[in-house]
N, C-alpha and C. Protein backbone atom coordinates (compact mmCIF):
# COMPACT_ATOMS: atom_id res chain seq x y z
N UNK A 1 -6.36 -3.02 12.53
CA UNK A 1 -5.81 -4.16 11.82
C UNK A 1 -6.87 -4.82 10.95
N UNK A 2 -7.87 -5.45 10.93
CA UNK A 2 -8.81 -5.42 10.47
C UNK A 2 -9.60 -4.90 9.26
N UNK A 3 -8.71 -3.67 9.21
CA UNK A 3 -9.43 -3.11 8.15
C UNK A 3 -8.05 -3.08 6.72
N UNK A 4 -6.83 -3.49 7.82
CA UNK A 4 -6.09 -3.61 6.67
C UNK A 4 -5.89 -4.95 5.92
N UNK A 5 -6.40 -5.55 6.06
CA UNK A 5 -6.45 -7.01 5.96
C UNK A 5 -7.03 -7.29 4.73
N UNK A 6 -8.44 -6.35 4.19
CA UNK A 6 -9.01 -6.98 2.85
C UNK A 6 -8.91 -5.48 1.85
N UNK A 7 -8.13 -4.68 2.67
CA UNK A 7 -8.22 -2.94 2.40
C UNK A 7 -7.98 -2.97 0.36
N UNK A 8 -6.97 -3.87 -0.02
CA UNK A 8 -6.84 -3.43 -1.28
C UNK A 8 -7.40 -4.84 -1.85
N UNK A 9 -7.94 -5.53 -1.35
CA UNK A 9 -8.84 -6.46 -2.05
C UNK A 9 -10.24 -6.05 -2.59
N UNK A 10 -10.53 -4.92 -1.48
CA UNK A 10 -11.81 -4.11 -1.29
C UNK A 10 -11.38 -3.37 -2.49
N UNK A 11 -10.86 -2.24 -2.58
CA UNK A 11 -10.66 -1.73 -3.46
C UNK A 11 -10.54 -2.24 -4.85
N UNK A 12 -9.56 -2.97 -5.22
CA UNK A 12 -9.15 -3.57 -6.45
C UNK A 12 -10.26 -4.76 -7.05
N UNK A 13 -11.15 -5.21 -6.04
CA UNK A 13 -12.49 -5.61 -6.24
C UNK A 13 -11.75 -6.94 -6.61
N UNK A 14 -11.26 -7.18 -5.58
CA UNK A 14 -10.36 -8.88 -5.38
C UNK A 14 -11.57 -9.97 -4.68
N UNK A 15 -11.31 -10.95 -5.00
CA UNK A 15 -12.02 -11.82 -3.78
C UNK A 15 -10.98 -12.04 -2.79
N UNK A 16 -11.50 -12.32 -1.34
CA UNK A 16 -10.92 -12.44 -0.13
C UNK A 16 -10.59 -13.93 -0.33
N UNK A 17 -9.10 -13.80 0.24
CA UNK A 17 -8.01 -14.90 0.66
C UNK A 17 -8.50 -15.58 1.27
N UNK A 18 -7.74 -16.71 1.18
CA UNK A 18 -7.77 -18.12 2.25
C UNK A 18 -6.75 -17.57 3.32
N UNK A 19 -6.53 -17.86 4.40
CA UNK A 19 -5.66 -17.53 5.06
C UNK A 19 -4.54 -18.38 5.03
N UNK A 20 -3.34 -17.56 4.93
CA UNK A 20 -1.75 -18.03 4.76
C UNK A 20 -0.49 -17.53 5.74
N UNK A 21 0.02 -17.41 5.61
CA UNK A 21 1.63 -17.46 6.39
C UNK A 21 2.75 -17.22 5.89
N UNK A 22 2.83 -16.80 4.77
CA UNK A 22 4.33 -16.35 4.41
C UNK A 22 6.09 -16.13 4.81
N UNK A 23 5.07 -15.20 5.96
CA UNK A 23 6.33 -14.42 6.65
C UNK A 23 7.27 -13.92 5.96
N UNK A 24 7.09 -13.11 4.82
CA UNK A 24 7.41 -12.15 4.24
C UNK A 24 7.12 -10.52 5.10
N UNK A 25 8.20 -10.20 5.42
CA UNK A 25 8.06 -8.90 5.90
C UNK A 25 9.06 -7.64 5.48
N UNK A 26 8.54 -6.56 5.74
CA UNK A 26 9.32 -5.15 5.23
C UNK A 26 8.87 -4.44 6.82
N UNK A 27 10.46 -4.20 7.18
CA UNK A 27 10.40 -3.34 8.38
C UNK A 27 10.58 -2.00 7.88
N UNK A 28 9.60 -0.67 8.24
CA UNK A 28 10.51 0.47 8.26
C UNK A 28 9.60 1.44 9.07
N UNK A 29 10.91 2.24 9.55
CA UNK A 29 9.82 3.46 10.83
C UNK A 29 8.61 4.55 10.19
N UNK A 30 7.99 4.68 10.55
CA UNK A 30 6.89 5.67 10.60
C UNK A 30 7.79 7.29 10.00
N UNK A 31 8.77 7.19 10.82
CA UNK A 31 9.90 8.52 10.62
C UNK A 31 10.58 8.62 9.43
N UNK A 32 12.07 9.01 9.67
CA UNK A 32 13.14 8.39 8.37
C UNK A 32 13.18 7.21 8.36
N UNK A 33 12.93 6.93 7.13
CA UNK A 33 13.42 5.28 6.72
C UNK A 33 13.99 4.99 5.50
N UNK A 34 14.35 3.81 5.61
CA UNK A 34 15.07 3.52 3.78
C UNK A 34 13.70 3.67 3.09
N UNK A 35 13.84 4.64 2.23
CA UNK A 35 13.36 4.38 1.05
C UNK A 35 12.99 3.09 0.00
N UNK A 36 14.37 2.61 -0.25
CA UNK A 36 14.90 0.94 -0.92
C UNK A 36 13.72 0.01 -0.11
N UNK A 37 13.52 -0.07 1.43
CA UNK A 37 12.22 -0.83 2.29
C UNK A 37 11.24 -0.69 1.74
N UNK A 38 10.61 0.42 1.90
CA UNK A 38 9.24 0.63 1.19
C UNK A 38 9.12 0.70 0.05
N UNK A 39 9.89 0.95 -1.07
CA UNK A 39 9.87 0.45 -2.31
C UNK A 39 9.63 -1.46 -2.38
N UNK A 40 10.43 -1.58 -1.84
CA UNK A 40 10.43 -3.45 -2.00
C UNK A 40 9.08 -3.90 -1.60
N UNK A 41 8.37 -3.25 -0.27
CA UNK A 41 7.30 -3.72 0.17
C UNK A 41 6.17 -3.20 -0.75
N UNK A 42 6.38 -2.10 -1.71
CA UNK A 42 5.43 -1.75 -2.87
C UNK A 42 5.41 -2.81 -4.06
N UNK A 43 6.73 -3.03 -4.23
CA UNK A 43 7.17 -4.01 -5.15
C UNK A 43 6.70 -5.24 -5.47
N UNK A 44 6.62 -5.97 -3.74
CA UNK A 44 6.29 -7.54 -3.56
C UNK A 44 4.70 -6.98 -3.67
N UNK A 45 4.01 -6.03 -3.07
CA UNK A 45 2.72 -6.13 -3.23
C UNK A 45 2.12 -6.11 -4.26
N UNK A 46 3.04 -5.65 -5.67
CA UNK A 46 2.67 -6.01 -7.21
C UNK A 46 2.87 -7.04 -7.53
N UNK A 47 3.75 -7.43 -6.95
CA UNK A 47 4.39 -8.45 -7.61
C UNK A 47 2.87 -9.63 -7.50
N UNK A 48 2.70 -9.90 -5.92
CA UNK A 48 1.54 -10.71 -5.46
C UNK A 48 -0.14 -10.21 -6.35
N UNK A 49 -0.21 -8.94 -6.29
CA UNK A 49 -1.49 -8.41 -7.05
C UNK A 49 -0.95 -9.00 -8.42
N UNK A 50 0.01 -8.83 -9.30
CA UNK A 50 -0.12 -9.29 -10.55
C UNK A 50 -0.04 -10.91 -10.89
N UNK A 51 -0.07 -11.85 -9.36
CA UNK A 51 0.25 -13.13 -9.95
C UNK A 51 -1.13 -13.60 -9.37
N UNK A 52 -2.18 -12.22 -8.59
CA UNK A 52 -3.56 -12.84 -8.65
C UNK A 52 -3.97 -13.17 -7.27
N UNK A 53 -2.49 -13.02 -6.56
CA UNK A 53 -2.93 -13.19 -5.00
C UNK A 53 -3.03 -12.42 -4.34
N UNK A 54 -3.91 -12.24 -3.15
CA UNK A 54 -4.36 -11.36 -2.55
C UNK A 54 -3.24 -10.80 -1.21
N UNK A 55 -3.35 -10.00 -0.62
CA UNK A 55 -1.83 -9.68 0.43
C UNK A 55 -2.24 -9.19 1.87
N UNK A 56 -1.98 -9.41 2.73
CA UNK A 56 -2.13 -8.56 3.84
C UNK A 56 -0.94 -7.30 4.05
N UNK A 57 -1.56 -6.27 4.40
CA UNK A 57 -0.32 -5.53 5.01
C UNK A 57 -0.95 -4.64 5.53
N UNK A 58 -0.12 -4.86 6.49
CA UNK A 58 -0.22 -4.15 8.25
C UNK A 58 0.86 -3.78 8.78
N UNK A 59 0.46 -2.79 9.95
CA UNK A 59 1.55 -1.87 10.60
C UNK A 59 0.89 -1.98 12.17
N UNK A 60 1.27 -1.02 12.76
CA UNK A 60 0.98 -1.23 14.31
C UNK A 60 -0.38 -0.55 14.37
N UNK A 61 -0.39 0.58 13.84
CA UNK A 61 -1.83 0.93 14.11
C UNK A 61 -2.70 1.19 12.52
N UNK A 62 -2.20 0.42 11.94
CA UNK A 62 -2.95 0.83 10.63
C UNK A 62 -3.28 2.22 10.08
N UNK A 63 -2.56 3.23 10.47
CA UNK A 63 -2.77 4.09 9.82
C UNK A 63 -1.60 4.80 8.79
N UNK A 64 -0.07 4.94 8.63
CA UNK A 64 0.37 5.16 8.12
C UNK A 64 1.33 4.40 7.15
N UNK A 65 2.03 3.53 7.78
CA UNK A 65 2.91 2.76 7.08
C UNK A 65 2.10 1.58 5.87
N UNK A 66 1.15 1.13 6.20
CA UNK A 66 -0.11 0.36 5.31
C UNK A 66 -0.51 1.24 4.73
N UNK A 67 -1.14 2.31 4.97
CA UNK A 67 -1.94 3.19 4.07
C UNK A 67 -0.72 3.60 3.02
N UNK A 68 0.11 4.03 3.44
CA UNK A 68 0.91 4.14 2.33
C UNK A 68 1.17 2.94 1.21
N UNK A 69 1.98 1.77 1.76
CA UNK A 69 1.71 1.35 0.87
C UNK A 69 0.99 1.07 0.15
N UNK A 70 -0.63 0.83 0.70
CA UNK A 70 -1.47 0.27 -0.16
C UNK A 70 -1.64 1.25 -1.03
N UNK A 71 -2.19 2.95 -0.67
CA UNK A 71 -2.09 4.07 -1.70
C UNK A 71 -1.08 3.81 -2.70
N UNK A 72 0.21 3.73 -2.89
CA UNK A 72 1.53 3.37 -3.72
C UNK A 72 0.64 2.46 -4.59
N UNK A 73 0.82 1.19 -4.27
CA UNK A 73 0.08 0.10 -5.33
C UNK A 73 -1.13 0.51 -6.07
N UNK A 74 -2.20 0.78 -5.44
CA UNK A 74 -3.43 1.43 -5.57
C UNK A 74 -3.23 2.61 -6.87
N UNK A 75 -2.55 3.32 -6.38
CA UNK A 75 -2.31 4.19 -7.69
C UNK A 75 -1.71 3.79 -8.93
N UNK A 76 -0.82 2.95 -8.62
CA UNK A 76 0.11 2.69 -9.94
C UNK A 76 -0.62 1.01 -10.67
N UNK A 77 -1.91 0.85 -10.06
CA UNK A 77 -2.32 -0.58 -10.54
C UNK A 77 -2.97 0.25 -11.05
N UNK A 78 -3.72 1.55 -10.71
CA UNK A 78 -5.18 1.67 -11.45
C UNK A 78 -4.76 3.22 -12.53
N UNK A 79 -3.54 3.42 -12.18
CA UNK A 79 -2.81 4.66 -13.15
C UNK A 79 -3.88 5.54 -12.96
N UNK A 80 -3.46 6.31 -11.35
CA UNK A 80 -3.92 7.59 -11.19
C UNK A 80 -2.96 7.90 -9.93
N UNK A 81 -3.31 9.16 -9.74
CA UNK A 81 -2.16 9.93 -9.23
C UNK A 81 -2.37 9.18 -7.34
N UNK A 82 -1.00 9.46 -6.75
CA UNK A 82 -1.39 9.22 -4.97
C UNK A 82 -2.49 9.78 -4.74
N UNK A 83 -2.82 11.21 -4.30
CA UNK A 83 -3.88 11.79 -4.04
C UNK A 83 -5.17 10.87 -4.10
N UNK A 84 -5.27 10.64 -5.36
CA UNK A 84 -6.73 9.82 -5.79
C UNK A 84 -6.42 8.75 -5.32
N UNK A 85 -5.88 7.72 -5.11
CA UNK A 85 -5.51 6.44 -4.35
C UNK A 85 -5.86 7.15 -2.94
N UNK A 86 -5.09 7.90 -2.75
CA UNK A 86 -5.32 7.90 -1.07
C UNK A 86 -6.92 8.20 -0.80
N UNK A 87 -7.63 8.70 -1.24
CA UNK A 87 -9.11 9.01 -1.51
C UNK A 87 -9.77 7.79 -1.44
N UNK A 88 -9.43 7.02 -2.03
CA UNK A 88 -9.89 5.50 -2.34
C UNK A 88 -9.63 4.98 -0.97
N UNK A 89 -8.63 5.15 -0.31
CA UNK A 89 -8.12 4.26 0.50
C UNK A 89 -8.99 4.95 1.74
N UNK A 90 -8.81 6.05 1.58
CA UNK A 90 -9.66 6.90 3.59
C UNK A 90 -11.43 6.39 3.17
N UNK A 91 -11.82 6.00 1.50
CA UNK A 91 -13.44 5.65 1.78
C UNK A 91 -13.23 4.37 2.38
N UNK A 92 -12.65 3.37 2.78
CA UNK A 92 -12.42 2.57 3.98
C UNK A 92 -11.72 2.76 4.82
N UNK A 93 -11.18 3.43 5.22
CA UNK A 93 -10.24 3.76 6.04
C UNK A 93 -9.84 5.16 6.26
N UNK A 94 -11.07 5.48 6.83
CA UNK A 94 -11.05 7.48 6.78
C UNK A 94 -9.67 7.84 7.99
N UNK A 95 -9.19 7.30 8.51
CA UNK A 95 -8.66 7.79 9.54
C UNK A 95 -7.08 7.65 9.57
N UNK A 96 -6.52 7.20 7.88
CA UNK A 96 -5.35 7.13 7.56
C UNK A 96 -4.90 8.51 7.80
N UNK A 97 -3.71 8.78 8.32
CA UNK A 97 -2.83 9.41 8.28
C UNK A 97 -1.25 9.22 8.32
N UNK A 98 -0.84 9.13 6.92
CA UNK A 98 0.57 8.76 6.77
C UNK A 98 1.53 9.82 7.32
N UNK A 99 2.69 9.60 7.83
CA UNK A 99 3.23 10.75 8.35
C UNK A 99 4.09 11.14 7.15
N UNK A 100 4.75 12.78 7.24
CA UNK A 100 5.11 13.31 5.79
C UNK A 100 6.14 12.27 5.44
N UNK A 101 7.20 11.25 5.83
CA UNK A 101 8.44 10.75 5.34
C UNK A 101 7.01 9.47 4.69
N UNK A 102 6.50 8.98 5.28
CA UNK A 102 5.73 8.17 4.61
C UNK A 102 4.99 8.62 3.16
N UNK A 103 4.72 9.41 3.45
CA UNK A 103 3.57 10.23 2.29
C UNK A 103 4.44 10.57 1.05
N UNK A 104 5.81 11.47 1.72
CA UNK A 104 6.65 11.36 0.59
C UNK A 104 7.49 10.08 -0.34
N UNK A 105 7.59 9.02 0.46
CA UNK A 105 7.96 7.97 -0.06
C UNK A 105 6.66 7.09 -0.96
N UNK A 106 5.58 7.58 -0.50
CA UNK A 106 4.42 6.91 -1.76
C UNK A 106 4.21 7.58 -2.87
N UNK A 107 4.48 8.84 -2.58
CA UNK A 107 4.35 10.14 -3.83
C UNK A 107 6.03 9.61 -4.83
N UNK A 108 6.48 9.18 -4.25
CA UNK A 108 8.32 9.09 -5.08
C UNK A 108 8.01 8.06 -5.81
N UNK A 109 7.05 6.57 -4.95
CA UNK A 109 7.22 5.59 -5.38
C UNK A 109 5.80 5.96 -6.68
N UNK A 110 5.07 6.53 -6.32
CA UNK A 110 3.47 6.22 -7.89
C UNK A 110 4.75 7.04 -8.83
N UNK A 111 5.41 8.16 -8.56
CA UNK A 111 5.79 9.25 -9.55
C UNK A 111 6.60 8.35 -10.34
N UNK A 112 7.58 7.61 -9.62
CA UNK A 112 8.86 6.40 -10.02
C UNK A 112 8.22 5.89 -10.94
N UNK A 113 7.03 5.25 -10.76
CA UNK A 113 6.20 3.75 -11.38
C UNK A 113 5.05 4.14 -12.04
N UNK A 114 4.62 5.00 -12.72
CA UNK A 114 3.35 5.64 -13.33
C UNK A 114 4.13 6.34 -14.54
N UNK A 115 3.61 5.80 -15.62
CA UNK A 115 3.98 6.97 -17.10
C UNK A 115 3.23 8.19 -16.60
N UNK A 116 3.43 9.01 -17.58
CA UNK A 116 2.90 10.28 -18.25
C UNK A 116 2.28 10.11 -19.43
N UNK A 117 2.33 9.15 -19.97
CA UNK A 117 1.64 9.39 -21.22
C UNK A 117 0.21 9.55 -21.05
């Protein structure tokens, strides 16, 4: 948990939050899940990165459901492919492992939200 906490602040070379409370949450399983969930929870995390604020997001063990999203955002803020986001994300957090419904839903969501040009 811990490491998901400043994980894409670290990266995106944010300064660290004040601590807050929202209670904004996105439930979805490790397994099959809605798609539409983890899109939204990619969504609000732009939404918050583009208005300058910083985000927590966490899962139970920090390794798949966070790593994904943050990879998702990560890629499509800095317009490069998942792969290279996820690279970014295991040099803090080497021990991500998204499971494949996860992995495929971050690969749908950069492919969705990333030009080609």
């Amino acid at each position: 948990m811990k490491w998901s906490l400043f994980l894409i602040a670290i990266i995106l070379d944010l300064e660290q939050p004040e601590r807050t409370t929202t209670g904004d949450q996105f439930v979805f399983p490790d397994g099959p899940h809605d798609y539409e969930v983890f899109e939204a929870a990619v969504d609000y995390t732009m939404v918050c990165l583009d208005q300058g604020n910083t985000i927590l997001i966490h899962c139970q063990a920090g390794v798949s459901r966070s790593a994904g999203v943050c990879t998702a955002a990560i890629a499509v803020r800095q317009g490069i492919d998942a792969d290279q986001a996820r690279t970014k994300v295991e040099e803090f957090r080497p021990i991500i492992n998204p499971t494949t419904e996860i992995w495929n839903s971050t690969v749908r969501y950069v492919d969705e939200n990333t030009s080609s040009d």
